[in-house]
C-alpha atoms as a PDB file:
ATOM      1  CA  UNK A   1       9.216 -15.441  20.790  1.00  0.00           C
ATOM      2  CA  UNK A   2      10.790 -12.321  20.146  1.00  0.00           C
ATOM      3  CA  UNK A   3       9.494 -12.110  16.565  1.00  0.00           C
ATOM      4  CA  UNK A   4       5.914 -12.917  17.857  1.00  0.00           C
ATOM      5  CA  UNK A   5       5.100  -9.385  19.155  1.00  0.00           C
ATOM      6  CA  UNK A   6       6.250  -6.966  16.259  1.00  0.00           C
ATOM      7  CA  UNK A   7       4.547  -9.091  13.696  1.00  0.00           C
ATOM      8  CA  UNK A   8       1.336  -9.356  15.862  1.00  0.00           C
ATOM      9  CA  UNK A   9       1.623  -5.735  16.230  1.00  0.00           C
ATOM     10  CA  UNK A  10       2.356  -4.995  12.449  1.00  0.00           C
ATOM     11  CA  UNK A  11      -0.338  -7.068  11.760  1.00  0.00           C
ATOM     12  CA  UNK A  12      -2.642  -5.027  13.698  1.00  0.00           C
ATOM     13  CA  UNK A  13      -1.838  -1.563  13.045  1.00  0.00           C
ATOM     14  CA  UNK A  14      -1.617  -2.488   9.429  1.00  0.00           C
ATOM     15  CA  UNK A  15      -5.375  -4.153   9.318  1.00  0.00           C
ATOM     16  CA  UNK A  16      -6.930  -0.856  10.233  1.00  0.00           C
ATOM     17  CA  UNK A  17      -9.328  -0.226   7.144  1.00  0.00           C
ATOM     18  CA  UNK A  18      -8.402   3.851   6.656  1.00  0.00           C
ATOM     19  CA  UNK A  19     -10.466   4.477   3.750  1.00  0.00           C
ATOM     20  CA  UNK A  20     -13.891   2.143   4.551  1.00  0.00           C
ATOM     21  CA  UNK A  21     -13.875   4.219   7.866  1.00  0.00           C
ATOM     22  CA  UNK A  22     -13.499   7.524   6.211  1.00  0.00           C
ATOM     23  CA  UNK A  23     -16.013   7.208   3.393  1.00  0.00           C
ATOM     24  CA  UNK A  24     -18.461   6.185   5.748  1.00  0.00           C
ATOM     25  CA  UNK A  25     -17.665   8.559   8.153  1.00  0.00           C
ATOM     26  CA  UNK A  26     -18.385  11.581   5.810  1.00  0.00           C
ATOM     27  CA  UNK A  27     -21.284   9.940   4.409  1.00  0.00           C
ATOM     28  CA  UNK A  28     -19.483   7.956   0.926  1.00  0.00           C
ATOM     29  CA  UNK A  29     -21.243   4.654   2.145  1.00  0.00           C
ATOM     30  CA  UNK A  30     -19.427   1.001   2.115  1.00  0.00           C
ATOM     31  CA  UNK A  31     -16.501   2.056  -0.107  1.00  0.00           C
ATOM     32  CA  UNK A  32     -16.507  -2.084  -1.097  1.00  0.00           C
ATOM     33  CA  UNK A  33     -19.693  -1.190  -2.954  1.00  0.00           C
ATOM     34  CA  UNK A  34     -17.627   1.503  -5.322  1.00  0.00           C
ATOM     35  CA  UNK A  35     -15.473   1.088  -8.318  1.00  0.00           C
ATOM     36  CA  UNK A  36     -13.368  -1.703  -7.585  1.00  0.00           C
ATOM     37  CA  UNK A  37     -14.757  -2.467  -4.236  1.00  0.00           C
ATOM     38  CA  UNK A  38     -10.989  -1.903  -2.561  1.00  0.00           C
ATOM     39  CA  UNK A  39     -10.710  -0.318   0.439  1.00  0.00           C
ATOM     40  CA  UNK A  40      -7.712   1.752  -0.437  1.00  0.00           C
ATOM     41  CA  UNK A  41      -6.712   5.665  -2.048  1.00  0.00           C
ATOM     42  CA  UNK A  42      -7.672   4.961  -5.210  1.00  0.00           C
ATOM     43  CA  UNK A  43     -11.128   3.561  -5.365  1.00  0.00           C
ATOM     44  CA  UNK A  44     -11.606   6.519  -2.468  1.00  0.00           C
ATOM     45  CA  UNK A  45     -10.901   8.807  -5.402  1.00  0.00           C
ATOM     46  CA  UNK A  46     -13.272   6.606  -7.865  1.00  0.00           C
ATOM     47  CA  UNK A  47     -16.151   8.015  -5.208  1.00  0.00           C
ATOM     48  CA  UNK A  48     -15.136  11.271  -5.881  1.00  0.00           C
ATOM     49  CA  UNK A  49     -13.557  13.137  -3.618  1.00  0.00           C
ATOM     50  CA  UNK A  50      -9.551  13.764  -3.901  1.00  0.00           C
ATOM     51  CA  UNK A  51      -9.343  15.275  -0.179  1.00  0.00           C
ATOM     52  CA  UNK A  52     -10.215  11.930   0.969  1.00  0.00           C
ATOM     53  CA  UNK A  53      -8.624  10.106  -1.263  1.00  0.00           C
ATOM     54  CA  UNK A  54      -5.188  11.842  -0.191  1.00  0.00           C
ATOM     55  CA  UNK A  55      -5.879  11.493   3.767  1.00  0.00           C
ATOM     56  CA  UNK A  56      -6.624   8.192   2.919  1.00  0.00           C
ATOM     57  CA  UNK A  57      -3.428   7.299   0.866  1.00  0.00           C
ATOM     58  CA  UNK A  58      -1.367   9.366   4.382  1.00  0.00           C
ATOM     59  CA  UNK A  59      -3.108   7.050   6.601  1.00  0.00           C
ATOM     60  CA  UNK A  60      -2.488   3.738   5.448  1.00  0.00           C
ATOM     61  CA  UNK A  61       1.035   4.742   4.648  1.00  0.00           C
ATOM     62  CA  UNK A  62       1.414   5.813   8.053  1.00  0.00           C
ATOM     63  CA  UNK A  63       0.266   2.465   8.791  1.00  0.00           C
ATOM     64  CA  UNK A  64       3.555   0.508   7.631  1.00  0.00           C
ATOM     65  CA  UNK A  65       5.625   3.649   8.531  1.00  0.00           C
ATOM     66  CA  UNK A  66       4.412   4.148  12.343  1.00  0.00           C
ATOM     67  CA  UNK A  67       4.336   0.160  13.060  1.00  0.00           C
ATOM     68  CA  UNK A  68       8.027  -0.324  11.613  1.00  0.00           C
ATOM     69  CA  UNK A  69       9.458   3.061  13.423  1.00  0.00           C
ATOM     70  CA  UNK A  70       7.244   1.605  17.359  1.00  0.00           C
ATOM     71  CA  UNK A  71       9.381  -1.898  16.422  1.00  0.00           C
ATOM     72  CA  UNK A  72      12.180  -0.601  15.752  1.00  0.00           C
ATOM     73  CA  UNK A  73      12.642   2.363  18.602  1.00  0.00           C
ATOM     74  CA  UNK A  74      11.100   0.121  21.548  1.00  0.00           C
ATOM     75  CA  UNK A  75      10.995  -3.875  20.546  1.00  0.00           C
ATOM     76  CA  UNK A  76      13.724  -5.050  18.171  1.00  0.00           C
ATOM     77  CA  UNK A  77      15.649  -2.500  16.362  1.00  0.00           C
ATOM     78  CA  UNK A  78      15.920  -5.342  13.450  1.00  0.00           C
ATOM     79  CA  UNK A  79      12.899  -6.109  12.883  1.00  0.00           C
ATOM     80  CA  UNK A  80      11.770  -3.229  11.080  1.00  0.00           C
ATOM     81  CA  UNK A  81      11.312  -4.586   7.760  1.00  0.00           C
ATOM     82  CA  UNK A  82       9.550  -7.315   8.716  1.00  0.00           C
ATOM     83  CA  UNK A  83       7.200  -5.677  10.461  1.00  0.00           C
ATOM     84  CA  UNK A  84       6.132  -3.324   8.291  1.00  0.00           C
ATOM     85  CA  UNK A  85       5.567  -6.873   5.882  1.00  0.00           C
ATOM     86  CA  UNK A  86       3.024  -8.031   8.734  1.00  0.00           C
ATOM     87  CA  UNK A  87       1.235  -4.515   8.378  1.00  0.00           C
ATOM     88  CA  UNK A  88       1.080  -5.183   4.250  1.00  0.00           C
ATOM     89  CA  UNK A  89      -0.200  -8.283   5.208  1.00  0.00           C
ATOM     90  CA  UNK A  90      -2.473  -6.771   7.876  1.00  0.00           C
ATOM     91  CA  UNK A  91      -3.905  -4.606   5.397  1.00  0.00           C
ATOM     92  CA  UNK A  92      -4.514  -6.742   2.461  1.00  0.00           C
ATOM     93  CA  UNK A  93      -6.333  -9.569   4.574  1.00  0.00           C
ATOM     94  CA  UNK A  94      -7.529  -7.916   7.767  1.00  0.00           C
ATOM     95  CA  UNK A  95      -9.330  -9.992  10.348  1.00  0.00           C
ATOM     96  CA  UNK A  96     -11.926  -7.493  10.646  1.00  0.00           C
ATOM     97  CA  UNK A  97     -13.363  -7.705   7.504  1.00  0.00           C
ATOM     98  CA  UNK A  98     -12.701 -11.418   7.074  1.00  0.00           C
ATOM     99  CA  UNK A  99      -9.777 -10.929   5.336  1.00  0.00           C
ATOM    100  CA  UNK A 100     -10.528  -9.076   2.584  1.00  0.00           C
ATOM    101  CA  UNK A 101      -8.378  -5.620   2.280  1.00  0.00           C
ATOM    102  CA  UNK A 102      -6.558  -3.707   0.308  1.00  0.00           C
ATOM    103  CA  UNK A 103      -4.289  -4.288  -2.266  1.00  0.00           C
ATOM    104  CA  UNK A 104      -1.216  -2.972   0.116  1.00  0.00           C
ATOM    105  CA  UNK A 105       0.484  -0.147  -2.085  1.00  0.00           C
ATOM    106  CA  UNK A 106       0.296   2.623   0.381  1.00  0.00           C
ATOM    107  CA  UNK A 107       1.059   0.643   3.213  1.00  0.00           C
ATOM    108  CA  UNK A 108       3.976  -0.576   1.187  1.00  0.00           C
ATOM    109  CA  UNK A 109       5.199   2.723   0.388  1.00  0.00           C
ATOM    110  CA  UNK A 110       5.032   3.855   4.104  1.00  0.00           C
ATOM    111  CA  UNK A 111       7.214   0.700   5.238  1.00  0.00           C
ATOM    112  CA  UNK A 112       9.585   1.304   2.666  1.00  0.00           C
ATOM    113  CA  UNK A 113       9.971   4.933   3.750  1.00  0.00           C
ATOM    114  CA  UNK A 114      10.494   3.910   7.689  1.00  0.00           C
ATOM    115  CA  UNK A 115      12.890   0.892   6.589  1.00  0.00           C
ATOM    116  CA  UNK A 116      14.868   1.461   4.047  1.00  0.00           C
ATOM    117  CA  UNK A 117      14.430   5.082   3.242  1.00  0.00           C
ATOM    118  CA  UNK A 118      16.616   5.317   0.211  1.00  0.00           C
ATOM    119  CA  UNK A 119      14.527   2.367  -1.611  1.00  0.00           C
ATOM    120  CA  UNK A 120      10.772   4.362  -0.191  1.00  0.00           C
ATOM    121  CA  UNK A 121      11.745   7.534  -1.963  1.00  0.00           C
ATOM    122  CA  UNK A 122      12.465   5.385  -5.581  1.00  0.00           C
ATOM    123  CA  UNK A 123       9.400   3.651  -5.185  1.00  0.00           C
ATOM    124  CA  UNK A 124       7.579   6.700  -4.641  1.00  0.00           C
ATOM    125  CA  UNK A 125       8.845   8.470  -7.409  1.00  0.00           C
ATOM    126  CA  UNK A 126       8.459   5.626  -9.869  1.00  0.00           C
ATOM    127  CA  UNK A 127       5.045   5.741  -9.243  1.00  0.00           C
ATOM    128  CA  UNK A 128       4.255   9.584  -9.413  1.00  0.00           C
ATOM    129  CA  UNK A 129       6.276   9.040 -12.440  1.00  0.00           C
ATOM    130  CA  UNK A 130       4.354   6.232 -13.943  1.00  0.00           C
ATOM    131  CA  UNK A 131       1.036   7.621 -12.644  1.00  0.00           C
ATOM    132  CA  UNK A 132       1.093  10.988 -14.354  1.00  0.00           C
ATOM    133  CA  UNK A 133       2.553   9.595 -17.413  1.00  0.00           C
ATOM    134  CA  UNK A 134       0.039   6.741 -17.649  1.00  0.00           C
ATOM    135  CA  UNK A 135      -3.112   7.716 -15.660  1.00  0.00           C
ATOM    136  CA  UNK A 136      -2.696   4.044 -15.055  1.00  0.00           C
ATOM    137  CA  UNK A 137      -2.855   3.291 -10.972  1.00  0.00           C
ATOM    138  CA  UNK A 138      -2.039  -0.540 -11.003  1.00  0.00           C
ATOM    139  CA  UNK A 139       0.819  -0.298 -13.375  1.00  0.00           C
ATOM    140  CA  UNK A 140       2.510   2.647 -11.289  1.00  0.00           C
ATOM    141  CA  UNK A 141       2.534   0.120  -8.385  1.00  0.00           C
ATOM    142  CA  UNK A 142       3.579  -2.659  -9.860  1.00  0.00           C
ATOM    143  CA  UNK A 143       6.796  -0.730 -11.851  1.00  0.00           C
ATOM    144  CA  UNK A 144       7.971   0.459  -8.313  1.00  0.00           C
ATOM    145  CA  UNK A 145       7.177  -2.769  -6.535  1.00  0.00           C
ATOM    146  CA  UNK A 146       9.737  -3.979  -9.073  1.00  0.00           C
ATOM    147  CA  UNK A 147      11.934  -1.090  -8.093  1.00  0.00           C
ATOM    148  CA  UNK A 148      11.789  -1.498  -4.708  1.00  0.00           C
ATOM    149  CA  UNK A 149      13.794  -4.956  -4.250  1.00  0.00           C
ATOM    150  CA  UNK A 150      16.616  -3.918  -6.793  1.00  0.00           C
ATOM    151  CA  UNK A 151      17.272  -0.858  -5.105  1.00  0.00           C
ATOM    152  CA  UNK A 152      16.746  -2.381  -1.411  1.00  0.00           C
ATOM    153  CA  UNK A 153      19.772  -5.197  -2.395  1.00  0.00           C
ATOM    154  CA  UNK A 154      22.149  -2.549  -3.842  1.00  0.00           C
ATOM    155  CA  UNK A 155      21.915  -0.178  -0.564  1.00  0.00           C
ATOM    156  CA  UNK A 156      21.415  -2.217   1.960  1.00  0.00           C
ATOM    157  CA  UNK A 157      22.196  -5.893   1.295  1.00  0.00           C
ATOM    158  CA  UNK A 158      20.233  -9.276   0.680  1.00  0.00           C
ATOM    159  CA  UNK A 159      18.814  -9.968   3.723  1.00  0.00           C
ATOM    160  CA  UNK A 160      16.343  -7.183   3.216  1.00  0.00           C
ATOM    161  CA  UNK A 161      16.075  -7.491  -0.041  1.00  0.00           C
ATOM    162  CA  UNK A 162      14.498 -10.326   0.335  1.00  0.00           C
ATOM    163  CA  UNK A 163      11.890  -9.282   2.345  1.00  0.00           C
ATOM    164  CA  UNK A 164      11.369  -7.032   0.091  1.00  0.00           C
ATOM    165  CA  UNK A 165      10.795  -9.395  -2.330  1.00  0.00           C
ATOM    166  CA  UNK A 166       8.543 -10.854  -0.204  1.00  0.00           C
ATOM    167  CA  UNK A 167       6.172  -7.789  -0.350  1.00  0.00           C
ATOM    168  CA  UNK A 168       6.493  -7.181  -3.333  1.00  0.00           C
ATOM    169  CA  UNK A 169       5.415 -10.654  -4.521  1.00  0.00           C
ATOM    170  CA  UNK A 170       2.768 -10.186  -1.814  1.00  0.00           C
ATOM    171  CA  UNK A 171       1.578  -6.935  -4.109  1.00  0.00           C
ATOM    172  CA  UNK A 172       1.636  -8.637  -7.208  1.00  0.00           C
ATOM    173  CA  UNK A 173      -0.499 -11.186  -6.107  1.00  0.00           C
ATOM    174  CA  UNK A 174      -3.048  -8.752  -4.721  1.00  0.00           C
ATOM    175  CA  UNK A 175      -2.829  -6.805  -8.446  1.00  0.00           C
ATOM    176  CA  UNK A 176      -3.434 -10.309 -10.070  1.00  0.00           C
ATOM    177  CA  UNK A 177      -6.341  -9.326 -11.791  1.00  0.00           C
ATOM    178  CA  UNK A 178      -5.168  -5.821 -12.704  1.00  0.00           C
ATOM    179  CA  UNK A 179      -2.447  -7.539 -14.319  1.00  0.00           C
ATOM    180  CA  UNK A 180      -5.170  -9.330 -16.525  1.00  0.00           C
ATOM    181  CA  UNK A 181      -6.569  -6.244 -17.564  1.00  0.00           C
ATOM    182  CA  UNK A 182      -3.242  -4.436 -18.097  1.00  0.00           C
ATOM    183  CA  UNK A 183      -2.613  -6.921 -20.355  1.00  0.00           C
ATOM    184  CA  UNK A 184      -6.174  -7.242 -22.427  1.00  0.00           C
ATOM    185  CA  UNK A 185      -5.714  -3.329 -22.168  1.00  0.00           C
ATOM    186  CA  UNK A 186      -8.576  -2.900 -20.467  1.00  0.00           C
ATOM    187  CA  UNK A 187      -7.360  -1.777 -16.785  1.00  0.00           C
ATOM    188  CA  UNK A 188      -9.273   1.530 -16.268  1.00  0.00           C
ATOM    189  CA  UNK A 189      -7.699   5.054 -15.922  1.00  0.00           C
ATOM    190  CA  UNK A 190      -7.347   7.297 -12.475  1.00  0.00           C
ATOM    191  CA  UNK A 191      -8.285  11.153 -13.459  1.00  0.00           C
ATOM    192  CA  UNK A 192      -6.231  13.790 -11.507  1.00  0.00           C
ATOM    193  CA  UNK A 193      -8.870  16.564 -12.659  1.00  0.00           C
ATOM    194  CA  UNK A 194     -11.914  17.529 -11.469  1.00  0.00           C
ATOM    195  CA  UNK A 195     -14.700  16.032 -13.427  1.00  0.00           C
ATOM    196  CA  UNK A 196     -17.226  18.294 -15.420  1.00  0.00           C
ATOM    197  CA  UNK A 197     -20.700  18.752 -14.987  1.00  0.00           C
ATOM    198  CA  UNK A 198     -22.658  17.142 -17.622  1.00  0.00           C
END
């Protein structure tokens, strides 16, 4: 019983759809009918605006971060981890949009950051790293979701480790057809400059 409530609550927090709410709050439309049809930061910057793509990419980090840190301060101090993996979860296959999300990097990044800080900040610089060297979105996640676990079992033990394996298996599924494409070299390429008018 005491595991029902975080996860419930992880779950919840985490199946908030940040970016479909913002886009159509400041008149983008259904962000499911851009780009790649996700609902997370980077299709919000396929629309074409980088202002909302950032709040966007704060938001559903915060996601993972603020469910694991309200866990952890006033449920179970232990459960942290975990939690943030039913927020992943929550985002990737939320109820409210019968269960079809995001593909859970932010989120990831924001649990990672609240749990097991050390492991958050290599993640996120393996993927600013990756990102600005490749342009490539789905490959920057998936290097630091590989990242993640190694570090995460070296600074703070198995037990979380696994779980961290756990999400980032749960990320690699979600990237399954990104992986295709990476590997056809076909996966398209994220522009961090403003584009020119033709």
């Amino acid at each position: 019983m005491d595991y029902i409530l975080p996860i419930v609550l992880g779950y919840l927090i985490g199946s908030i759809p940040s970016g479909l709410v913002l886009c159509q709050v400041f008149g983008y439309g259904d962000i499911r009918t851009i780009g790649s049809g996700n609902i997370g930061a980077t299709n919000v910057l396929r629309a074409g605006n980088k202002t909302l793509a950032l709040v966007t990419l704060l938001l559903d980090s915060g996601k993972g971060a603020i469910a694991v840190v309200i866990v952890s301060l006033f449920i179970n101090s232990g459960m942290g981890l975990l939690t943030g993996l039913a927020a992943i979860i929550g985002h990737c296959y939320p109820v409210w949009l019968k269960f079809k999300g995001g593909k859970g990097v932010a989120t990831t990044l924001g649990t990672l950051l609240a749990a097991v800080p050390l492991a958050g900040v290599a993640a996120c610089l393996t993927w600013l790293l990756v990102a600005f060297t490749t342009k490539i979105s789905s490959l920057s996640a998936l290097i630091a979701m590989a990242v993640a676990p190694v570090v995460v079992f070296f600074v703070y033990g198995a037990a979380p480790a696994f779980v961290c394996v756990l999400i980032s298996a749960l990320v690699f599924w979600k990237h399954r057809a990104n992986i295709q494409r990476l590997m056809k070299g076909e996966e398209p390429k994220i522009s961090f400059k403003k584009k020119e008018s033709q």
